[in-house]
PDB file of N, CA and C in Angstrom:
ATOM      1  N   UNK A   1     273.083 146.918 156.671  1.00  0.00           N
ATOM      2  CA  UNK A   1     271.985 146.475 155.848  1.00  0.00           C
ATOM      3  C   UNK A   1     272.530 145.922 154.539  1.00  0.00           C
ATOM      4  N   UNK A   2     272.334 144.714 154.123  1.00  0.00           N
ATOM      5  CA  UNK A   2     272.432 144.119 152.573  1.00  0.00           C
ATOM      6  C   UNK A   2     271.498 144.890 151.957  1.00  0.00           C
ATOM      7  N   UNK A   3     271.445 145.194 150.806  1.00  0.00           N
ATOM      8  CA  UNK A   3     270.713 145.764 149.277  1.00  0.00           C
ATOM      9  C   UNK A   3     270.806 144.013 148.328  1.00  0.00           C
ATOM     10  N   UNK A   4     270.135 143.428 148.235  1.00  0.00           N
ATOM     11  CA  UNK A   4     269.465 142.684 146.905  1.00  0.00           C
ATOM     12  C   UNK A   4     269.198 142.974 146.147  1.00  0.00           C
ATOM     13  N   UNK A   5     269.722 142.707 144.974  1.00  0.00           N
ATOM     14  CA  UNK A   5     269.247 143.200 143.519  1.00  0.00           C
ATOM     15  C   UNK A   5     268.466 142.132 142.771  1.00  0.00           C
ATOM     16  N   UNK A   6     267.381 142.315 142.696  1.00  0.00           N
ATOM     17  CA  UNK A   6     266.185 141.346 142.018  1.00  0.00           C
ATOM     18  C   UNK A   6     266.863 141.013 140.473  1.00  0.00           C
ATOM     19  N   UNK A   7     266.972 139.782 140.445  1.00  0.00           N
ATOM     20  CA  UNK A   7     267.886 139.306 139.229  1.00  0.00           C
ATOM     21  C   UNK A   7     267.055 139.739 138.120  1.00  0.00           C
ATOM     22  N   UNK A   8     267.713 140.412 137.069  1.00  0.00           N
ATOM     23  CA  UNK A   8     266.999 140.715 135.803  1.00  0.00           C
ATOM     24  C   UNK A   8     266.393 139.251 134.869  1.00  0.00           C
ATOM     25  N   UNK A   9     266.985 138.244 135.349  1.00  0.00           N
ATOM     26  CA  UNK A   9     265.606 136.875 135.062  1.00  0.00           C
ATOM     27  C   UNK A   9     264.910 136.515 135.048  1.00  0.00           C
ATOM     28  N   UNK A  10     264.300 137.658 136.282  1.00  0.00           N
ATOM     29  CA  UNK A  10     262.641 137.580 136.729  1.00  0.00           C
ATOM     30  C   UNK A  10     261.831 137.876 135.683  1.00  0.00           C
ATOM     31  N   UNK A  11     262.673 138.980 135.417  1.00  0.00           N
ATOM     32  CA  UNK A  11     261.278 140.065 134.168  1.00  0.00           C
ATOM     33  C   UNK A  11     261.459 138.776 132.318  1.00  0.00           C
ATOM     34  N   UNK A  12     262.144 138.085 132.410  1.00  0.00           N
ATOM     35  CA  UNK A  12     261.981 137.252 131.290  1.00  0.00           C
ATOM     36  C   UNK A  12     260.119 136.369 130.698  1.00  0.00           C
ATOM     37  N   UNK A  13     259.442 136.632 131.878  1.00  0.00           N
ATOM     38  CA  UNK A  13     258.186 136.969 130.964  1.00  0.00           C
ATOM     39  C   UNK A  13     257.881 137.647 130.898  1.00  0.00           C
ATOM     40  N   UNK A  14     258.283 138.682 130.568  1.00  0.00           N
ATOM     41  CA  UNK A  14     257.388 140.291 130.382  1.00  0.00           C
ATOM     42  C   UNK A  14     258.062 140.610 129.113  1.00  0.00           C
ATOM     43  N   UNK A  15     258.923 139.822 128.471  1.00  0.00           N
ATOM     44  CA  UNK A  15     259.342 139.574 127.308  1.00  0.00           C
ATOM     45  C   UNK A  15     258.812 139.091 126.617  1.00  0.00           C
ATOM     46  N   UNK A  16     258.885 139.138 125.074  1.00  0.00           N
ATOM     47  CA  UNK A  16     258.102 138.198 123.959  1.00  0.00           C
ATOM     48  C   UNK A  16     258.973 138.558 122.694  1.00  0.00           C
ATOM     49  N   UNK A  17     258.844 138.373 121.835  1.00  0.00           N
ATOM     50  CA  UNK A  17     259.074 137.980 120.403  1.00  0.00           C
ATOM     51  C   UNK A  17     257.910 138.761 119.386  1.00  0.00           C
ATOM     52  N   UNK A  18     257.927 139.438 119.109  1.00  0.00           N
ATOM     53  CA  UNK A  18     256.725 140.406 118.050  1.00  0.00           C
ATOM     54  C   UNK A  18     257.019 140.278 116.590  1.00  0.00           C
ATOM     55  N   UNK A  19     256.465 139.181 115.752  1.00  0.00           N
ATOM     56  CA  UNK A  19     256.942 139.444 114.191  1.00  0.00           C
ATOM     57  C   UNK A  19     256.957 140.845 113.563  1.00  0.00           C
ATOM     58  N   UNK A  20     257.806 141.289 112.872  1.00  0.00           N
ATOM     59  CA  UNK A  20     257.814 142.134 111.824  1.00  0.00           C
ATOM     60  C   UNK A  20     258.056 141.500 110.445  1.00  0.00           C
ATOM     61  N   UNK A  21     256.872 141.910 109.655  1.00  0.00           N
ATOM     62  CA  UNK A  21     257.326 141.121 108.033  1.00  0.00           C
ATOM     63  C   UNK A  21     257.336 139.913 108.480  1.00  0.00           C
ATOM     64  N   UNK A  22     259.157 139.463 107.917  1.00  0.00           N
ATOM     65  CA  UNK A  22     259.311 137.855 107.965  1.00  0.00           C
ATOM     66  C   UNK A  22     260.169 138.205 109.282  1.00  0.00           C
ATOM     67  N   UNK A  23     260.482 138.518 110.301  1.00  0.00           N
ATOM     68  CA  UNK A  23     261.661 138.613 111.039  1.00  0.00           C
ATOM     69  C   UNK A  23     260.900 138.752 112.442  1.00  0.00           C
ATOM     70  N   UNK A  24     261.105 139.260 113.534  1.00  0.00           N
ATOM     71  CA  UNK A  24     261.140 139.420 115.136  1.00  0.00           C
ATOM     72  C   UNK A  24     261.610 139.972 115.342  1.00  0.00           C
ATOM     73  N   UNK A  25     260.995 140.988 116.667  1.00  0.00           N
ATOM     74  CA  UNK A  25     261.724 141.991 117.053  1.00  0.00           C
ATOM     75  C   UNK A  25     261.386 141.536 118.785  1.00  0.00           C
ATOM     76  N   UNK A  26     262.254 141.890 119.851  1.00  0.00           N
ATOM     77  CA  UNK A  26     262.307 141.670 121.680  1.00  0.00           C
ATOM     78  C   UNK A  26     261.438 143.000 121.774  1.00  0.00           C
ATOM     79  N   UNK A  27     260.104 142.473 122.367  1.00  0.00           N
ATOM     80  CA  UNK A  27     259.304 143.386 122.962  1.00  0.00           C
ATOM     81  C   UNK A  27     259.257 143.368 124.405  1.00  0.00           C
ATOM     82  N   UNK A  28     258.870 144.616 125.337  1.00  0.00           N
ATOM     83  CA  UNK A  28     258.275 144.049 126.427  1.00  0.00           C
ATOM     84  C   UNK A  28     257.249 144.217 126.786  1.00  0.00           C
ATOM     85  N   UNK A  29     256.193 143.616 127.614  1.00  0.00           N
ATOM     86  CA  UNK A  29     255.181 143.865 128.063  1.00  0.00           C
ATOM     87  C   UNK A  29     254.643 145.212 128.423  1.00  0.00           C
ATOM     88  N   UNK A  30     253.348 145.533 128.016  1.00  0.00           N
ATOM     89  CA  UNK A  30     252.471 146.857 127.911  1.00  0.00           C
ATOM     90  C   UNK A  30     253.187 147.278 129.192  1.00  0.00           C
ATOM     91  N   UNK A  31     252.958 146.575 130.703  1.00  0.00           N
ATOM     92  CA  UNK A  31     253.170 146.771 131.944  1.00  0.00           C
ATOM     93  C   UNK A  31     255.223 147.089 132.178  1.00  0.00           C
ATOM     94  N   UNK A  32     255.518 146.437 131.820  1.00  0.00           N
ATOM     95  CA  UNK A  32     257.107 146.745 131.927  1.00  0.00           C
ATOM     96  C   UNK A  32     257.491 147.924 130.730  1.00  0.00           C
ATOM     97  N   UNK A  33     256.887 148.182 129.578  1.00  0.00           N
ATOM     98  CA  UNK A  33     257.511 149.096 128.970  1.00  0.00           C
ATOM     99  C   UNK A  33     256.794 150.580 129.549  1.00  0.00           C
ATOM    100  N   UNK A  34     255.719 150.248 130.462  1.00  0.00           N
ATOM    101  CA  UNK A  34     255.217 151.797 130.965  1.00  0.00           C
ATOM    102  C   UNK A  34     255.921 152.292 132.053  1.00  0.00           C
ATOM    103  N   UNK A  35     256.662 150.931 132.594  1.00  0.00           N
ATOM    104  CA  UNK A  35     257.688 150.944 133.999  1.00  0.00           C
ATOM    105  C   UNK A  35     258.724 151.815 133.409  1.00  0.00           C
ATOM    106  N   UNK A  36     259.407 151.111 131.996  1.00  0.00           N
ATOM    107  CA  UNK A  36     260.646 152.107 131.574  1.00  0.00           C
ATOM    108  C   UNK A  36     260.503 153.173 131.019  1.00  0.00           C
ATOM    109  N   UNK A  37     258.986 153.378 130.801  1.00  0.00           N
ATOM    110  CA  UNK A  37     259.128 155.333 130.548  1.00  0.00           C
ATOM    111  C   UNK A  37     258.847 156.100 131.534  1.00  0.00           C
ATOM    112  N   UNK A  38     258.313 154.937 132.669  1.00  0.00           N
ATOM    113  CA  UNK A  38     258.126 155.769 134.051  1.00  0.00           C
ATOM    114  C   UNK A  38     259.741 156.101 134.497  1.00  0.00           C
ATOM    115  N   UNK A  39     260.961 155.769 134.319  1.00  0.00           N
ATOM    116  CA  UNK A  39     261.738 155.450 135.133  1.00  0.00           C
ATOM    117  C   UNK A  39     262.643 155.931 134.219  1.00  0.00           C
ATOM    118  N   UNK A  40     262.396 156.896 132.900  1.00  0.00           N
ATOM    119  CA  UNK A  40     263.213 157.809 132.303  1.00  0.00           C
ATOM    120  C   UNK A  40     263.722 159.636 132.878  1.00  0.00           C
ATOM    121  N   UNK A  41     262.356 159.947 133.862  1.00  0.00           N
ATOM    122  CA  UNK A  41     262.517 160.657 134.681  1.00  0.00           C
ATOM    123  C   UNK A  41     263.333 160.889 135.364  1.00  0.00           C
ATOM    124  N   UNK A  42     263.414 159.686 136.458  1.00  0.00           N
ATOM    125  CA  UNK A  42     264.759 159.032 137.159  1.00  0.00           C
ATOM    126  C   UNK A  42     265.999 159.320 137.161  1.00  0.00           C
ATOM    127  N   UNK A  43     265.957 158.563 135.738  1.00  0.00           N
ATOM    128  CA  UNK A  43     267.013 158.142 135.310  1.00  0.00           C
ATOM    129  C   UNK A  43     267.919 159.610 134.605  1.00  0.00           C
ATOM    130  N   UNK A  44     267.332 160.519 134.416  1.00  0.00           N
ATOM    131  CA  UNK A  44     267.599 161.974 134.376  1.00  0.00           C
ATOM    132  C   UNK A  44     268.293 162.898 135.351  1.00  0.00           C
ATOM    133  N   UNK A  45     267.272 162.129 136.493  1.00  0.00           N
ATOM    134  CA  UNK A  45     267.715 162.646 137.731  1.00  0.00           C
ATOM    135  C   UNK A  45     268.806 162.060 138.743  1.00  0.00           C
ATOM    136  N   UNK A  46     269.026 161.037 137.897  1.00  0.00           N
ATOM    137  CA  UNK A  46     270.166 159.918 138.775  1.00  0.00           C
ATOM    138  C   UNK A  46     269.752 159.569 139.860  1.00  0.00           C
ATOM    139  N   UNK A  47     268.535 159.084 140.497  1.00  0.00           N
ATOM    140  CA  UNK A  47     267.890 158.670 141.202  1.00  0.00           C
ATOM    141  C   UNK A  47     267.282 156.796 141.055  1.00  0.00           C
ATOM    142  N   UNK A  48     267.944 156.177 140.396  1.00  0.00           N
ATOM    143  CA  UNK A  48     267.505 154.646 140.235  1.00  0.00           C
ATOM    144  C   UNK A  48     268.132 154.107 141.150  1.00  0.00           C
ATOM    145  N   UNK A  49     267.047 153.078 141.535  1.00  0.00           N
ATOM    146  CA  UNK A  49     267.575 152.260 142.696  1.00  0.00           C
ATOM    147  C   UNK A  49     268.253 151.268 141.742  1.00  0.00           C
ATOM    148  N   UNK A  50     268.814 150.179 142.797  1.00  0.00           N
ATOM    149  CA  UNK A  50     269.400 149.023 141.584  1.00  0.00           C
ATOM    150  C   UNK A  50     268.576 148.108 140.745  1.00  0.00           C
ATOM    151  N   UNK A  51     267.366 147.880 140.918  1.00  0.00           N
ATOM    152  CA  UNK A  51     266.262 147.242 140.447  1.00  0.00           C
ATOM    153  C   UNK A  51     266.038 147.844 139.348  1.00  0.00           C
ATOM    154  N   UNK A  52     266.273 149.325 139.075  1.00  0.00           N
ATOM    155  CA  UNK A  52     265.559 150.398 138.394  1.00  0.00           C
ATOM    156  C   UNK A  52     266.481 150.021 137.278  1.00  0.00           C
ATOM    157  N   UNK A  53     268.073 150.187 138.084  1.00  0.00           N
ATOM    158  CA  UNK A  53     269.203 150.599 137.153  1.00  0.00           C
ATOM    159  C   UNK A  53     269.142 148.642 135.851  1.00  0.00           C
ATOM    160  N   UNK A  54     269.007 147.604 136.835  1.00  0.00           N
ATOM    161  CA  UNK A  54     268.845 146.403 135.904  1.00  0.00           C
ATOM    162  C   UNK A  54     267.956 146.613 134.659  1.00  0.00           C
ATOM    163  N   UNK A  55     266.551 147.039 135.137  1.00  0.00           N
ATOM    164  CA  UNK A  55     265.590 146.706 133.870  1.00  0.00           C
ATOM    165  C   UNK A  55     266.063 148.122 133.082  1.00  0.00           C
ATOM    166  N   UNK A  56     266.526 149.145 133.355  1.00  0.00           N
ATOM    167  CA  UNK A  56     267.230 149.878 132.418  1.00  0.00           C
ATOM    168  C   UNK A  56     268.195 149.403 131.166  1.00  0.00           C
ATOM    169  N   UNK A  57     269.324 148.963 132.172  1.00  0.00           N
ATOM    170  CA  UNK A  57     270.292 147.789 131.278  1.00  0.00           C
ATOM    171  C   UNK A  57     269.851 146.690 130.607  1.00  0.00           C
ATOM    172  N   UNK A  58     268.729 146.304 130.966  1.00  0.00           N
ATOM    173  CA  UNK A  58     267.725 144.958 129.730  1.00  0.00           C
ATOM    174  C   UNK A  58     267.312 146.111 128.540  1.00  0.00           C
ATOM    175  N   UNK A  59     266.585 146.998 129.315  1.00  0.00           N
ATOM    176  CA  UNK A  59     266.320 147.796 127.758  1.00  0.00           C
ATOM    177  C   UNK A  59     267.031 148.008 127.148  1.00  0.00           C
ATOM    178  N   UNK A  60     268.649 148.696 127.396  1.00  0.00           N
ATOM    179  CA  UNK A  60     269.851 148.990 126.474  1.00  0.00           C
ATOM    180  C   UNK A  60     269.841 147.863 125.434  1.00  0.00           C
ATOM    181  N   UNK A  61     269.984 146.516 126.436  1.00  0.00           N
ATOM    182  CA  UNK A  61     270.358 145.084 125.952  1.00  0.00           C
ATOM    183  C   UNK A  61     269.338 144.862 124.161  1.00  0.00           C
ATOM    184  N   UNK A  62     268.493 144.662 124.707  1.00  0.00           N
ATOM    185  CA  UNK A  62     267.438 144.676 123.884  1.00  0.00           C
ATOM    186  C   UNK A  62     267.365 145.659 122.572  1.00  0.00           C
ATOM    187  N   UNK A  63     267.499 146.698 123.264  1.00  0.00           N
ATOM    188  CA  UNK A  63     267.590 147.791 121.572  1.00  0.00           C
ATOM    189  C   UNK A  63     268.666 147.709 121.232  1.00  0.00           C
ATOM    190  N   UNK A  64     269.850 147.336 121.639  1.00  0.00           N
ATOM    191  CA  UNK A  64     270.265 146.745 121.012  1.00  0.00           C
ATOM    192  C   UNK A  64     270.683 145.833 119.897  1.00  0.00           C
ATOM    193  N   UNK A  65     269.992 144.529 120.410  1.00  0.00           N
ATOM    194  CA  UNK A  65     269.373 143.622 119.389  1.00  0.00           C
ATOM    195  C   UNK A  65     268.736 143.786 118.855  1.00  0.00           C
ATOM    196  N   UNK A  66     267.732 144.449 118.568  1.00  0.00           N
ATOM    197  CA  UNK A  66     266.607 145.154 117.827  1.00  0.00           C
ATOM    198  C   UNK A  66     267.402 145.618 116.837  1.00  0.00           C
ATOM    199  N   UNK A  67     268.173 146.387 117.127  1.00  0.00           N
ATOM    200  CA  UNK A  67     269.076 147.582 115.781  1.00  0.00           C
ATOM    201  C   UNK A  67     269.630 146.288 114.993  1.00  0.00           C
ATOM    202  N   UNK A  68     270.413 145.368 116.019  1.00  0.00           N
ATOM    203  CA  UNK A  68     271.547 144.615 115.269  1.00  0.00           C
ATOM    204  C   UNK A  68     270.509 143.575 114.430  1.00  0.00           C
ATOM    205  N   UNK A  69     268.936 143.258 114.723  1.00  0.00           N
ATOM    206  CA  UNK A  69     267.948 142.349 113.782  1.00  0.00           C
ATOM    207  C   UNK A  69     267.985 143.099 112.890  1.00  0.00           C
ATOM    208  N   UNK A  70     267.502 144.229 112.950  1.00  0.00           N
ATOM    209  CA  UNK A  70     267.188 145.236 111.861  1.00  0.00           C
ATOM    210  C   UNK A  70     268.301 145.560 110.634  1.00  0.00           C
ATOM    211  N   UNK A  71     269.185 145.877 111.147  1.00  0.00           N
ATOM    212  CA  UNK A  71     270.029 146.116 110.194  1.00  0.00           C
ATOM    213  C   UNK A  71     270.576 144.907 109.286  1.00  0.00           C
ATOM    214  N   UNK A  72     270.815 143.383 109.733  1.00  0.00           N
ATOM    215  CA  UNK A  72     270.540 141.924 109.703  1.00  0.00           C
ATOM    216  C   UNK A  72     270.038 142.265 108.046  1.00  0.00           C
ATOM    217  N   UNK A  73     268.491 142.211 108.575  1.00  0.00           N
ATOM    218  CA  UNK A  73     267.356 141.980 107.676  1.00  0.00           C
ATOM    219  C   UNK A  73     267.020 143.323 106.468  1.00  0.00           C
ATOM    220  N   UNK A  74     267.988 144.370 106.617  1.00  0.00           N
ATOM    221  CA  UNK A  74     268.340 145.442 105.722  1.00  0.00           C
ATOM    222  C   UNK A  74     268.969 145.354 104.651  1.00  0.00           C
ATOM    223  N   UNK A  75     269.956 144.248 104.792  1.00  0.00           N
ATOM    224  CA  UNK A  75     270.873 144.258 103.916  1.00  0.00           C
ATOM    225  C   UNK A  75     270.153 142.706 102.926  1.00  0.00           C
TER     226      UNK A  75
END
């Protein structure tokens, strides 16, 4: 059996841009950010499929950038 991993490109509209102040912060959609607190459970349990484990790694990605805007616009 092949396993496919649904390219994390897909979920690029469930993304947006949210002003703060003068700046932006990477949000995701009401529907995808209820997916990644559904899938913190999981992810506890080491139970993510690879689909699971991608939009996990977008979230890392993302808060990421978030910290690195933030701190940016701190100084």
């Amino acid at each position: 059996m092949v396993t496919t991993l649904k390219q994390p490109s897909s979920l690029i509209h469930k993304i947006r841009l949210e002003p703060v102040d003068t700046w932006y912060l990477f949000k995701f959609s009401d529907t995808l950010q209820l997916r990644m607190e559904s899938l913190l459970d999981k992810t506890k349990a080491d139970q993510l499929s690879l689909e699971e484990i991608a939009i996990s790694e977008l979230d890392r990605i993302f808060t990421h950038m978030n910290a690195m805007l933030a701190a940016q616009h701190a100084n």
